[in-house]
Protein backbone atom coordinates (compact mmCIF):
# COMPACT_ATOMS: atom_id res chain seq x y z
CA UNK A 1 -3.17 85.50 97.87
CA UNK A 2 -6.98 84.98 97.75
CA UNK A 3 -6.78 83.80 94.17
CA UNK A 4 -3.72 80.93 95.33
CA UNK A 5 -6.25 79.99 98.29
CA UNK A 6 -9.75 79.33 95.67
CA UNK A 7 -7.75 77.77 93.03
CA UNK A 8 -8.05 74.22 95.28
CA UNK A 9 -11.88 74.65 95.51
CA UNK A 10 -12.08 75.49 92.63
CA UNK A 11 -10.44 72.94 90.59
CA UNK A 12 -11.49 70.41 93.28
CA UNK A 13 -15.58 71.89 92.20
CA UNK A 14 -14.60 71.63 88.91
CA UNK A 15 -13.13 67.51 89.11
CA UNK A 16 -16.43 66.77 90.74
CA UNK A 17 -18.36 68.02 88.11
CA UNK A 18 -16.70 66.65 84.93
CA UNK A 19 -16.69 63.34 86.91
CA UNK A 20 -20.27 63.35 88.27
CA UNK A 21 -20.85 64.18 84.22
CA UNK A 22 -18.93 61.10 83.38
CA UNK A 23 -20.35 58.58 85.83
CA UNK A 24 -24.01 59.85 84.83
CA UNK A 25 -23.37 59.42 80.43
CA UNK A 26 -21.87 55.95 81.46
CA UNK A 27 -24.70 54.43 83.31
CA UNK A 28 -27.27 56.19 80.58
CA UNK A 29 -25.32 54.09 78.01
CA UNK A 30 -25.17 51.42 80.37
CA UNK A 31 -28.49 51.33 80.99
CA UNK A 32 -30.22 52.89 77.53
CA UNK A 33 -31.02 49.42 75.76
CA UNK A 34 -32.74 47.76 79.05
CA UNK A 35 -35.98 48.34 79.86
CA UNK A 36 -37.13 48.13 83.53
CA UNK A 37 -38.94 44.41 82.81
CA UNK A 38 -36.15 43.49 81.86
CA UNK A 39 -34.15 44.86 84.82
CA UNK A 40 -36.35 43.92 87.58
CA UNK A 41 -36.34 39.97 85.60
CA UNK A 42 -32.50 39.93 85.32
CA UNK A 43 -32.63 40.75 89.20
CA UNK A 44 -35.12 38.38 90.28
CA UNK A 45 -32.43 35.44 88.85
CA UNK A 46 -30.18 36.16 91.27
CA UNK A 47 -30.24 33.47 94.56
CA UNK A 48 -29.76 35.45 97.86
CA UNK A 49 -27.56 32.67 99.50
CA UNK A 50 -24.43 33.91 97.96
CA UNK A 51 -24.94 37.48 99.69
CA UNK A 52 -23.64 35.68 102.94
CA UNK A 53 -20.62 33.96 101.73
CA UNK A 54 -19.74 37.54 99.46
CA UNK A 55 -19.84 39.75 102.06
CA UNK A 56 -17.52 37.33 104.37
CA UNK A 57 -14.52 37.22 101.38
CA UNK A 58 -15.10 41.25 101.06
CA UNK A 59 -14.15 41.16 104.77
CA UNK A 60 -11.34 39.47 104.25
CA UNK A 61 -10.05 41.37 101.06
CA UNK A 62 -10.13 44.34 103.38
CA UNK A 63 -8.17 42.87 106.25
CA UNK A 64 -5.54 41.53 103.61
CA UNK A 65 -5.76 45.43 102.68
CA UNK A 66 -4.52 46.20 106.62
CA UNK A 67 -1.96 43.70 107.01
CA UNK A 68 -0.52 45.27 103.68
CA UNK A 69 -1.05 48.61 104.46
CA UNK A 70 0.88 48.23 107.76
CA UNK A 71 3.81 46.72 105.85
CA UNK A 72 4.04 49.33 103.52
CA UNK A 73 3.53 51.58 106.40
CA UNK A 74 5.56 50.17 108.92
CA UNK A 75 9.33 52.40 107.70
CA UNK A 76 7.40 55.23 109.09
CA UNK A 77 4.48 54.31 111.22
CA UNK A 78 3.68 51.40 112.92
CA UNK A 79 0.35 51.18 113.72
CA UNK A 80 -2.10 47.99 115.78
CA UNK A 81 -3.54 45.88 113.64
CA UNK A 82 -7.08 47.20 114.96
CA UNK A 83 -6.54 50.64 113.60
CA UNK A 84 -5.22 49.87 110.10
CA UNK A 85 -8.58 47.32 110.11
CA UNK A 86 -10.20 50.39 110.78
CA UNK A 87 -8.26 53.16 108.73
CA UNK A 88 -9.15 50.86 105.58
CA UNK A 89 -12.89 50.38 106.40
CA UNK A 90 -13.36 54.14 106.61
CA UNK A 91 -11.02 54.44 103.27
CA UNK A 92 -13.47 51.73 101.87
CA UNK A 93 -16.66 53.48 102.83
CA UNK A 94 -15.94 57.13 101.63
CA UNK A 95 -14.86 55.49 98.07
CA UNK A 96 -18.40 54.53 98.10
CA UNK A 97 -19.55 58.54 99.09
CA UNK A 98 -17.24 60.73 97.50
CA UNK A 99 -16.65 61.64 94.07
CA UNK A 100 -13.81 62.02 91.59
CA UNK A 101 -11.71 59.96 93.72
CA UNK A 102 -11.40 62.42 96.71
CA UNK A 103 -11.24 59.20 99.51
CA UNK A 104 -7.92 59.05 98.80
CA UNK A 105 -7.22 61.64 101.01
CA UNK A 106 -8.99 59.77 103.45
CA UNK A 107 -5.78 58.20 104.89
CA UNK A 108 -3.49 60.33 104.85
CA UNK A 109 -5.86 63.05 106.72
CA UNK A 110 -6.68 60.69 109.34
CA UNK A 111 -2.76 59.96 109.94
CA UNK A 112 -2.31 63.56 110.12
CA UNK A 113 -4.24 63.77 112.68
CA UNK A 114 -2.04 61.47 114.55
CA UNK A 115 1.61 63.28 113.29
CA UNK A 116 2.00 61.08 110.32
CA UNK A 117 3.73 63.18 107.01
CA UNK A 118 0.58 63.58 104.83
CA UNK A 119 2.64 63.17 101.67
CA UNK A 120 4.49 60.21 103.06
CA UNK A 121 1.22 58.42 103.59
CA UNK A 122 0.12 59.49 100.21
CA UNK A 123 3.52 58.02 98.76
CA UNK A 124 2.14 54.70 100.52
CA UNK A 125 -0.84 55.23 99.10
CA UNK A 126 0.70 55.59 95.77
CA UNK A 127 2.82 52.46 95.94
CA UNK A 128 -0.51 50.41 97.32
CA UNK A 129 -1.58 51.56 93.93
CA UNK A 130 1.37 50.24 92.03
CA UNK A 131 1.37 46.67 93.83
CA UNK A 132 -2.42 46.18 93.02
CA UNK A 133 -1.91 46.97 89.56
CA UNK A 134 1.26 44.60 89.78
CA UNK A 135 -0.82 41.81 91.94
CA UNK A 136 -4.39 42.10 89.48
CA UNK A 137 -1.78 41.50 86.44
CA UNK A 138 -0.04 38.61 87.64
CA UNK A 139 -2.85 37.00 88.92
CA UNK A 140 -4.56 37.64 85.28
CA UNK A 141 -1.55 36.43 83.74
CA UNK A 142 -0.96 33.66 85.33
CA UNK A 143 -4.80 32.70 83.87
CA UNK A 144 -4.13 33.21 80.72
CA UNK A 145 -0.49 31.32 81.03
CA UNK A 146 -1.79 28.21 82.40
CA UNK A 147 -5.78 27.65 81.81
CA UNK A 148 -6.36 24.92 79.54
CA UNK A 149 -8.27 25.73 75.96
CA UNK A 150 -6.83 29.18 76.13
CA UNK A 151 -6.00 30.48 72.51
CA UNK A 152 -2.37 30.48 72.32
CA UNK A 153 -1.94 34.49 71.46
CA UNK A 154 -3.72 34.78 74.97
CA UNK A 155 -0.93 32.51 76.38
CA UNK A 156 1.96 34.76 74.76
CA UNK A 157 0.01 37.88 76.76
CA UNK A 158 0.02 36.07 79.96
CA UNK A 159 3.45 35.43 79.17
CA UNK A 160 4.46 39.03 78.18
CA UNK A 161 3.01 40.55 80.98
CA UNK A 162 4.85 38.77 83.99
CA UNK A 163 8.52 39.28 81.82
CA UNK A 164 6.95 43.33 81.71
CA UNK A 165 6.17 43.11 85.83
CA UNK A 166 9.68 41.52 86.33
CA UNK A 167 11.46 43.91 84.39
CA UNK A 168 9.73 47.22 86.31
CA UNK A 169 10.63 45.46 89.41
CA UNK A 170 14.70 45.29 88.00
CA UNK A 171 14.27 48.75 86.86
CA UNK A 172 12.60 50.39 90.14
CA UNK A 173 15.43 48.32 91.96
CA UNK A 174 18.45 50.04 89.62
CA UNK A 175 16.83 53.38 90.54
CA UNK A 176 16.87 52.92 94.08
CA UNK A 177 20.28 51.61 94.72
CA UNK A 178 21.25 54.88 92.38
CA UNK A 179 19.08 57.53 93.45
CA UNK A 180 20.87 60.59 94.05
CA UNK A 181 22.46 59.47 90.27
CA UNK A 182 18.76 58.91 89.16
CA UNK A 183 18.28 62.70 91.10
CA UNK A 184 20.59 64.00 88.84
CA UNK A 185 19.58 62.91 85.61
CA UNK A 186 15.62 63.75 86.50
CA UNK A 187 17.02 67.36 87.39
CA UNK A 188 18.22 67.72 83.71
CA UNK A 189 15.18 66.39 82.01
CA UNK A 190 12.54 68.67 83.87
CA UNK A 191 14.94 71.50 83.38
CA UNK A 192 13.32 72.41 80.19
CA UNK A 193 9.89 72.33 81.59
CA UNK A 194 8.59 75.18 83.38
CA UNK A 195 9.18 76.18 86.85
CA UNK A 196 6.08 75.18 88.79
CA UNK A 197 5.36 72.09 86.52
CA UNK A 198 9.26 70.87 87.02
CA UNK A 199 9.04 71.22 90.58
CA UNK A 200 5.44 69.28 90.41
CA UNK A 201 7.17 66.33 88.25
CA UNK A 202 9.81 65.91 90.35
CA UNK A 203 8.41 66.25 94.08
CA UNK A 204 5.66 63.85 92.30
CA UNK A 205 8.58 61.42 91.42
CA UNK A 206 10.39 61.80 94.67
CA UNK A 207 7.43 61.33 96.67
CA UNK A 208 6.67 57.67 94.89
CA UNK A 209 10.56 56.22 95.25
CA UNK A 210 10.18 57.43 98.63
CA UNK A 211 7.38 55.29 99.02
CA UNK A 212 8.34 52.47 96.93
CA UNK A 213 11.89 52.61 98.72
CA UNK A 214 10.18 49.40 100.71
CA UNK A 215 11.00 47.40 97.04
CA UNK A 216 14.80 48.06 98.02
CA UNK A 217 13.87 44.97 100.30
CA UNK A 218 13.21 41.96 98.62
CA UNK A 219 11.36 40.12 101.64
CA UNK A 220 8.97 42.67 102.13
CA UNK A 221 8.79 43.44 98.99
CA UNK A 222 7.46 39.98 98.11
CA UNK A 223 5.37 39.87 100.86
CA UNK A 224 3.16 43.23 99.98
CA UNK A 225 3.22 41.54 96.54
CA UNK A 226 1.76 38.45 98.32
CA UNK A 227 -0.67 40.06 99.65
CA UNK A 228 -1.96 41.94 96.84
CA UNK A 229 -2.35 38.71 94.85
CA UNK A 230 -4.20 37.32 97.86
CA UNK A 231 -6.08 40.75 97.68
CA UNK A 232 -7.24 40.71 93.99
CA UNK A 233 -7.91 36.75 94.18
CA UNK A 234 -10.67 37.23 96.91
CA UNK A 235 -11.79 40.00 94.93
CA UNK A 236 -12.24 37.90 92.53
CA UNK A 237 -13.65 34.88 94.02
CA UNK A 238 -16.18 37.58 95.40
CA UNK A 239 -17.37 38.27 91.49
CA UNK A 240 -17.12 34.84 91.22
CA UNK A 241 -19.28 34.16 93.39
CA UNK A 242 -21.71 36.70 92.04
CA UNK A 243 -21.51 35.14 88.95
CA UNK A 244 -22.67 32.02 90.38
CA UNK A 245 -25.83 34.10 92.02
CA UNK A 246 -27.23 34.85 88.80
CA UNK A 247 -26.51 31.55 86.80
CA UNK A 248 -23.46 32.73 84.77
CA UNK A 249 -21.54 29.25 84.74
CA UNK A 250 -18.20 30.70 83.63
CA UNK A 251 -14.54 30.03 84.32
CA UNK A 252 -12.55 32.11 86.93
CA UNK A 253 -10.88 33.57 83.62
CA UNK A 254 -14.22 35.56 83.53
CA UNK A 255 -14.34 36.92 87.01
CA UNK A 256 -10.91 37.64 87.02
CA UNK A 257 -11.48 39.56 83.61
CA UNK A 258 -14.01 41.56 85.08
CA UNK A 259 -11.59 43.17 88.17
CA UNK A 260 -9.29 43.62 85.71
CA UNK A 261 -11.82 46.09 83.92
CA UNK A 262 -13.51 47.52 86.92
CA UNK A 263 -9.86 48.81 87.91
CA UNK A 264 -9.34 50.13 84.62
CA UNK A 265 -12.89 51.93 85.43
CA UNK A 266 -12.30 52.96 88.56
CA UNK A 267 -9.05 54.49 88.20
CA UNK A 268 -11.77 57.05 86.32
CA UNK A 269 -12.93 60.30 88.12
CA UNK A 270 -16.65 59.07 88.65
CA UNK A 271 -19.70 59.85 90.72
CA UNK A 272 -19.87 59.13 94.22
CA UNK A 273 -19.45 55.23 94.45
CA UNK A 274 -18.29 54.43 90.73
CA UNK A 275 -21.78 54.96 89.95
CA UNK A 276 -21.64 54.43 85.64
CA UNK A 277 -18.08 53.31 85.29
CA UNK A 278 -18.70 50.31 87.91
CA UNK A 279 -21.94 49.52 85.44
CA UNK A 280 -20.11 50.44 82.03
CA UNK A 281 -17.29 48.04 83.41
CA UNK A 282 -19.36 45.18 84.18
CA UNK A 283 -20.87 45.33 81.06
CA UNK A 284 -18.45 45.63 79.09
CA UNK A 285 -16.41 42.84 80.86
CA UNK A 286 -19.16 40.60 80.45
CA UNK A 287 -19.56 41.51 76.53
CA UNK A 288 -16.39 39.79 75.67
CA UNK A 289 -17.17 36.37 77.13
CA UNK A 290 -20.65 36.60 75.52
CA UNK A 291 -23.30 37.56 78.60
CA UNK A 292 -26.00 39.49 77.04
CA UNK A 293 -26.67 42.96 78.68
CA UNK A 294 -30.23 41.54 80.01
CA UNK A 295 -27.60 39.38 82.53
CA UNK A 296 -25.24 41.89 82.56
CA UNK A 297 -26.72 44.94 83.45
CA UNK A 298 -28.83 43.34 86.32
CA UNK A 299 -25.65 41.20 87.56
CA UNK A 300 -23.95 45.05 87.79
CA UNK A 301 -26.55 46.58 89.78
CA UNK A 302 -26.50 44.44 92.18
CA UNK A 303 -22.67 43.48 92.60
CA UNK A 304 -22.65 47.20 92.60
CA UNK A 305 -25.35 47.85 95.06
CA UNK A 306 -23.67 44.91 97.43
CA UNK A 307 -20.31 46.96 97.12
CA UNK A 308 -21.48 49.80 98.15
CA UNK A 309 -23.61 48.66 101.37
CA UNK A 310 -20.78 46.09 101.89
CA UNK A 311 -18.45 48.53 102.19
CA UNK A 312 -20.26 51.53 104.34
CA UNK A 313 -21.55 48.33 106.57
CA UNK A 314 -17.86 47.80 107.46
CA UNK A 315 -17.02 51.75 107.77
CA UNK A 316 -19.56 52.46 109.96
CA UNK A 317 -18.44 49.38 111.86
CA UNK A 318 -14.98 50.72 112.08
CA UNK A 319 -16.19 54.56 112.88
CA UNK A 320 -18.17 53.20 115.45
CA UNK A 321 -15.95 50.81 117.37
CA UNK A 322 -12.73 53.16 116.54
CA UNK A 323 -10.97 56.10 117.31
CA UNK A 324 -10.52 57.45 114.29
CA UNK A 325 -12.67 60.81 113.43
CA UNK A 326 -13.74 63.34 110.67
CA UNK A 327 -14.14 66.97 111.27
CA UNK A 328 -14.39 69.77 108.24
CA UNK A 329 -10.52 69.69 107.55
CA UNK A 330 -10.79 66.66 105.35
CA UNK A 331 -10.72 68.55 102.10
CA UNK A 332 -9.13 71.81 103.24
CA UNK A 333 -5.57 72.41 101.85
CA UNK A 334 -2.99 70.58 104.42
CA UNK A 335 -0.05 71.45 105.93
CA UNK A 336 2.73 68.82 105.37
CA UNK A 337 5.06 70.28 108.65
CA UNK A 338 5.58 73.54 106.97
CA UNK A 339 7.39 71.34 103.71
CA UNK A 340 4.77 72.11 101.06
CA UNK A 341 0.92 73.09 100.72
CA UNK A 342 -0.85 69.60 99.73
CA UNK A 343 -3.87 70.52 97.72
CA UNK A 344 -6.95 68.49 96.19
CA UNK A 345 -5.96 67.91 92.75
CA UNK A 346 -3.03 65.88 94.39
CA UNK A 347 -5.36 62.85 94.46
CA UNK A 348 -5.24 62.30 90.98
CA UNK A 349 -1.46 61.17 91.61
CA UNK A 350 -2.77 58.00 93.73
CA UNK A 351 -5.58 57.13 90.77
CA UNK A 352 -3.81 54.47 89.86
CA UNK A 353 -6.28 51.55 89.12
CA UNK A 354 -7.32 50.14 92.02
CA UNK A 355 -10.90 48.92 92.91
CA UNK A 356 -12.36 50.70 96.47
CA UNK A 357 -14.50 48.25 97.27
């Protein structure tokens, strides 16, 4: 019984480690080529008077968040407007203190607190996931589809990806119009697998239709979708704008590029705050439309740095002026109304890439 009750902690020690590691060799390679002259010159390029203007459309990317949240929500819990501004300020804010992806228990704790299904919320969690993967792609395709002086294999990408995105979507909506058929079938495939990993497959399957079941309805559907393209596009406009602060005079392709690669990144267990794969993402984003790293290691540190005050500003905001509150349960092992044991390693099923900021 002991053993059952310090495997969590243990595993959970042992995630924070490998992805403190990981963070830490990223921003050495990040950072190994640039001296600090170079660092502190890269920095002193960028102009100040974008700051104001950033933090306003990182505002707004996290109210979009709300509205969204609440529709994805809503089947189950309908909360004010006021606390889902909140709920995603303080989901925001830990991102930017805890490591290996552990805020995204954030959410569904809080909710427990207030008689929400912890696994349901982390099935909402799960399909936020999917539709900002879905939202990021199509906006990215849609780049590459219509910019002018693309190269035409790009176009043929941008064209590939949104006949992929519509095809999930027909696929998703087959399953759910079938799913005690779709039940069956899964039942036979994890059959072979052992016990406790089929009954971790499946409940891991059934937990993401349940939350996806909102897809069943086209009008809401399409309007999470909405606002996840309205989500990643101020996103973007925010690195955008950044790129403007230190000089980069680049096409929107470019800052849309780079969100595209700090998801990829940040879907990565990490050190608190993405420090190293935020930097390594940057940079590497930045490589392929030919910034040197004496730009783009300076332009990371400080888009970084902004993300990370940005987004405790706006938590501590929220904390303060809310109702919502911590207490030393947060990472315990929780209770899901006596259905099932939810324990830490469960937050690697709601990595999917997603940017916290």
């Amino acid at each position: 019984m002991s053993d059952r009750r310090g495997s969590p902690n243990t595993k959970r020690t042992l995630l924070i480690i490998v992805a403190s590691a990981i963070g830490l060799v990223l921003l050495y390679l990040t950072f190994r080529d640039i001296s600090r002259h170079d660092l502190a010159e890269g920095l002193a390029q960028m102009k100040p008077a974008y700051l104001v203007p950033g933090f306003l459309v990182m505002a707004l990317g996290m109210f979009v968040r709300a509205l969204r949240f609440g529709v994805i929500l809503k089947p189950f819990c309908n909360l004010e407007l006021k606390d889902l501004w909140d709920l995603l300020n303080l989901w925001g804010a830990m991102n930017m203190v805890l490591p290996a992806r552990l805020a995204e228990f954030v959410r569904p704790y809080l909710l427990k607190r207030r008689g929400v299904s912890f696994s349901m919320t982390l099935g909402a969690v799960m399909v936020e996931r999917i539709f900002d993967l879905c939202g990021l792609l199509v906006l990215l395709a849609v780049v590459l589809w219509r910019s002018p002086g693309i190269p035409s294999k790009y176009t043929l990408l941008g064209e590939i990806m949104l006949i992929c995105l519509v095809v999930v979507y027909v696929v998703i909506l087959a399953i759910l119009r079938r799913r005690e058929w779709f039940d069956t079938i899964l039942g036979k495939l994890v059959s072979h697998l052992p016990p406790r990993a089929a009954e971790f497959l499946r409940g891991t399957i059934n937990r993401l239709l349940d939350g996806v079941g909102i897809m069943a309805h086209p009008l809401h559907a399409l309007l999470v979708f909405v606002y996840s393209v309205a989500i990643w596009l101020s996103f973007s406009v925010l690195t955008y704008l950044f790129l403007m602060a230190f000089g980069i005079e680049a096409p929107f392709l470019v800052a849309v590029t780079i969100q595209v690669v700090l998801c990829i990144g940040a879907a990565v267990p990490s050190a608190p705050g993405f420090i190293g794969t935020f930097h390594a993402a940057c940079r590497i984003a930045l490589a392929i439309f030919g910034v040197q790293a004496t730009i783009a290691v300076p332009f990371a540190t400080a888009y970084h740095l902004f993300s990370v005050l940005g987004s405790i500003l706006l938590g501590l905001l929220s904390y303060w002026t809310g109702t919502f509150r911590f207490d030393h349960g947060l990472f315990g092992p929780v209770d899901n109304g006596g259905d099932e044991t939810v324990s830490a390693e469960t937050a690697a099923e709601a990595s999917v890439p997603g940017q916290g900021s």
